[in-house]
C-alpha atoms as a PDB file:
ATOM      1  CA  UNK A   1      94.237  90.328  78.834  1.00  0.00           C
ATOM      2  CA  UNK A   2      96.094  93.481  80.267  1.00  0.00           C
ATOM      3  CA  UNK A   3      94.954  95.528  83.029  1.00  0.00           C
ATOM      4  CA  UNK A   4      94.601  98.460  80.399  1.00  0.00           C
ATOM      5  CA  UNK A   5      92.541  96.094  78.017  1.00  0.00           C
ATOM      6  CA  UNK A   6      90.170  95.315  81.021  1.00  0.00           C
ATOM      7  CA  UNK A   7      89.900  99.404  81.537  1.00  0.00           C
ATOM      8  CA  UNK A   8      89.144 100.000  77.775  1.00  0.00           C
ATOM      9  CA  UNK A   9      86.881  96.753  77.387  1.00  0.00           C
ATOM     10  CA  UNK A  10      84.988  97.623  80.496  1.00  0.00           C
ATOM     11  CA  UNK A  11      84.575 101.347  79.592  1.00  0.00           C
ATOM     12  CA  UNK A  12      83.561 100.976  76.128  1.00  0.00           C
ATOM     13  CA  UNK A  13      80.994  98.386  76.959  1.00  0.00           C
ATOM     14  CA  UNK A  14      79.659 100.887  79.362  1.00  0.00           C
ATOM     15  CA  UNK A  15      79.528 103.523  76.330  1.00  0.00           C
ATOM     16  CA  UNK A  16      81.687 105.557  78.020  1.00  0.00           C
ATOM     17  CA  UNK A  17      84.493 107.485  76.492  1.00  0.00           C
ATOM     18  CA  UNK A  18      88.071 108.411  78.175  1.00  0.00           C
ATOM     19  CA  UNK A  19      87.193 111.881  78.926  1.00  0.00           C
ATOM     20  CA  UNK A  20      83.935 110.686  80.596  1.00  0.00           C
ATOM     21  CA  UNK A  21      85.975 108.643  82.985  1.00  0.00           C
ATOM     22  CA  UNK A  22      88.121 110.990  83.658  1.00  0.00           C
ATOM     23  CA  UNK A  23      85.433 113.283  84.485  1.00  0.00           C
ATOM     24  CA  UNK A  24      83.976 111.595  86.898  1.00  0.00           C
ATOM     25  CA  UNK A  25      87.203 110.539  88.824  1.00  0.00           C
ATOM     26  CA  UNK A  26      88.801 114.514  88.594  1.00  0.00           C
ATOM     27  CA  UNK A  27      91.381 113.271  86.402  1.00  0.00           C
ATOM     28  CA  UNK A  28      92.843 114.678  83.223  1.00  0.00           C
ATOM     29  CA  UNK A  29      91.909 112.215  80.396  1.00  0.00           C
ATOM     30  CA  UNK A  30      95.642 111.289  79.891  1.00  0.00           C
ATOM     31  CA  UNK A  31      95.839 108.712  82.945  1.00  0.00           C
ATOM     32  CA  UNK A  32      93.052 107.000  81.120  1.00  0.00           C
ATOM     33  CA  UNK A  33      94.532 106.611  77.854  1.00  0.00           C
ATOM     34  CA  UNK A  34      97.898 105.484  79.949  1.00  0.00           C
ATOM     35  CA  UNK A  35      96.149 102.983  82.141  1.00  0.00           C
ATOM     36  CA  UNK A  36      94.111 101.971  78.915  1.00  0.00           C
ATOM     37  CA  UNK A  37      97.734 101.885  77.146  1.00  0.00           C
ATOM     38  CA  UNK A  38      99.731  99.782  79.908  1.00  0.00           C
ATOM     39  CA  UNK A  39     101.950 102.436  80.362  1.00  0.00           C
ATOM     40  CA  UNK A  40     100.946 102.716  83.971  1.00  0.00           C
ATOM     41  CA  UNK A  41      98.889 101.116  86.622  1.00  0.00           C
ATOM     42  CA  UNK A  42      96.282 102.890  88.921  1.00  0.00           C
ATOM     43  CA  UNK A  43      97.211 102.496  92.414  1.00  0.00           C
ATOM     44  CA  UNK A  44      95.041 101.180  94.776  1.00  0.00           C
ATOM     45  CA  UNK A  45      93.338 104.035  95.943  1.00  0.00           C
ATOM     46  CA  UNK A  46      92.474 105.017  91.950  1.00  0.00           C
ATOM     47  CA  UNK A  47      91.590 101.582  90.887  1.00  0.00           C
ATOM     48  CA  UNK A  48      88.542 102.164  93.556  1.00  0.00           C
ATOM     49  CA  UNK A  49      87.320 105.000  92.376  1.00  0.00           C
ATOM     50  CA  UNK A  50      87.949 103.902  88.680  1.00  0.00           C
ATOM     51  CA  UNK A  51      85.484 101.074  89.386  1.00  0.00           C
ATOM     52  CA  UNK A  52      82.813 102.963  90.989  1.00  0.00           C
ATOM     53  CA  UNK A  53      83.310 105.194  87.607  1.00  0.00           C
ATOM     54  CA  UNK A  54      82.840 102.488  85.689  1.00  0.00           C
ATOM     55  CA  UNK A  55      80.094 100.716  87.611  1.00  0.00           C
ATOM     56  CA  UNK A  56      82.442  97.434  88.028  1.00  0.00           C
ATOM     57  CA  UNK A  57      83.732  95.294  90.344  1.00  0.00           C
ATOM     58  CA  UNK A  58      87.961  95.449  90.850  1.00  0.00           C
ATOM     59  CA  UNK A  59      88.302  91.798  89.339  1.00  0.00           C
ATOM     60  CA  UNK A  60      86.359  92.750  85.846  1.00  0.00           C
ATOM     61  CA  UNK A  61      89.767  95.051  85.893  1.00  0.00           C
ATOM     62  CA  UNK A  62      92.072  93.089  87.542  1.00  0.00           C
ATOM     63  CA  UNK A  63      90.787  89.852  87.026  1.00  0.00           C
ATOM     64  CA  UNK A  64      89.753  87.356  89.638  1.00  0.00           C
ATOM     65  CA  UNK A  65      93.297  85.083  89.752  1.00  0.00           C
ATOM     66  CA  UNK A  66      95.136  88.818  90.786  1.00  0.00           C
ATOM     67  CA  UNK A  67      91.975  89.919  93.299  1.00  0.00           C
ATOM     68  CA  UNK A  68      92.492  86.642  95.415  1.00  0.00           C
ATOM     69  CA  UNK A  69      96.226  87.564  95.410  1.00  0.00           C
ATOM     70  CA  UNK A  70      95.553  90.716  96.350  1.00  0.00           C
ATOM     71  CA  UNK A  71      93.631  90.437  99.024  1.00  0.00           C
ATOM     72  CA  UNK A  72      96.535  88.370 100.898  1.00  0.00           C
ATOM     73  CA  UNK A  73      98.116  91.783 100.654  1.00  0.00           C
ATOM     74  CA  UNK A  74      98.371  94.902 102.713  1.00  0.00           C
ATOM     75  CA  UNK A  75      97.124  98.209 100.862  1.00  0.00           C
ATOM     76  CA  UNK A  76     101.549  99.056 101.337  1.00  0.00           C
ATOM     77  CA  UNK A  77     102.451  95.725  99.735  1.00  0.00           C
ATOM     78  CA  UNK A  78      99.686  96.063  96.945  1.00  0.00           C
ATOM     79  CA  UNK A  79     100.890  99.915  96.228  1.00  0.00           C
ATOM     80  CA  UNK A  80     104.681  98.590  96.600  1.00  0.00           C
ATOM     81  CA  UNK A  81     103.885  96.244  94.016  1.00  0.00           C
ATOM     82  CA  UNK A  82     102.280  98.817  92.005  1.00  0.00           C
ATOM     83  CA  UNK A  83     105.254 101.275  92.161  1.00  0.00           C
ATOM     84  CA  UNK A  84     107.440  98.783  91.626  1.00  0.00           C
ATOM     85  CA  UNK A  85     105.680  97.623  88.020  1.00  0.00           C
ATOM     86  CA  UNK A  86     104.968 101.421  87.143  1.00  0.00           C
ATOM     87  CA  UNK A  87     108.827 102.110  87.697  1.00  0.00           C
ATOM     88  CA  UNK A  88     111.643 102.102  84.986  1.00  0.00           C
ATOM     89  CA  UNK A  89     114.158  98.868  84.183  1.00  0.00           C
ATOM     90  CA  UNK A  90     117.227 100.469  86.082  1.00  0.00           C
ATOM     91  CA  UNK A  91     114.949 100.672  89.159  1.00  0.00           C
ATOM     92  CA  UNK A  92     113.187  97.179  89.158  1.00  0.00           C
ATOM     93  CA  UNK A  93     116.782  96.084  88.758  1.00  0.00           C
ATOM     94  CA  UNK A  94     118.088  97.519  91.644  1.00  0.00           C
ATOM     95  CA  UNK A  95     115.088  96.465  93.896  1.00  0.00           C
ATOM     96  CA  UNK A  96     115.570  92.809  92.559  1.00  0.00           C
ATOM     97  CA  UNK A  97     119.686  93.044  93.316  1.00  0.00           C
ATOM     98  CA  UNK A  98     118.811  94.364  96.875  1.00  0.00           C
ATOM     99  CA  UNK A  99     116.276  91.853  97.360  1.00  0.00           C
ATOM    100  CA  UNK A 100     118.821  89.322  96.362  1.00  0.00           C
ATOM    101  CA  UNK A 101     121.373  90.872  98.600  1.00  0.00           C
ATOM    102  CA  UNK A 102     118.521  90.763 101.515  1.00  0.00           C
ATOM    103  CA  UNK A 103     117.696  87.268 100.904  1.00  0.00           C
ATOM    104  CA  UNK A 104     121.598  86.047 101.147  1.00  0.00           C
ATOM    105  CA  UNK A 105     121.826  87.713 104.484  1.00  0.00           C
ATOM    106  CA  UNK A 106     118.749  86.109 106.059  1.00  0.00           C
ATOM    107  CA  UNK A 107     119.507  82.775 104.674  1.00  0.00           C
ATOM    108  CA  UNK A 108     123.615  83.483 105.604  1.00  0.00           C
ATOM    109  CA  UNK A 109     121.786  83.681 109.138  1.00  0.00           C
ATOM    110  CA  UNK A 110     123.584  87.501 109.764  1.00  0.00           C
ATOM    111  CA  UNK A 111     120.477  89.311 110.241  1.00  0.00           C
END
């Protein structure tokens, strides 16, 4: 299951609609349907209040394998990791080519 199923599943089991969610968060009803659509991915801060909208717990969105990885994170990795998914291919590709780049330095011992 996608995070987006998890938002619809949880949401409609609640008998609540989009706009109803996005009511009670002060968003427009279009980041639901894009969350609920896997075109993006509330950030941290969102995902919080998008819970306490839907009267859930973070793993009934995220599931539990993803919360226990998350909570080895900082809020900045978490939200890095986060951009990084929401961003375009050209982007993630350049962040994996510097990462590569970064990595050969370290292990090339010039850092």
């Amino acid at each position: 299951m996608t995070i987006g199923n998890n938002i619809r599943n949880v949401r409609i089991s609640r008998g609540l609609t989009q706009e109803d969610v996005a009511d009670r968060m002060g968003v427009v009803k279009a980041t639901i349907s894009s969350w609920e659509l896997d075109r993006t991915r509330p950030k941290m801060d969102k995902l919080e209040e998008l819970c306490a909208a839907l009267g859930c717990e973070k793993s009934d969105i995220v599931g539990k394998d993803n919360i226990a990885v998350s909570r080895q994170l900082t809020p900045e990795e978490w939200e890095l990791i986060i951009e990084y998914r929401n961003s375009d291919e050209l982007s993630r590709e350049a962040v994996r080519r510097l990462l590569a780049y970064s990595k050969k330095i370290v292990e090339n011992g010039k850092e």
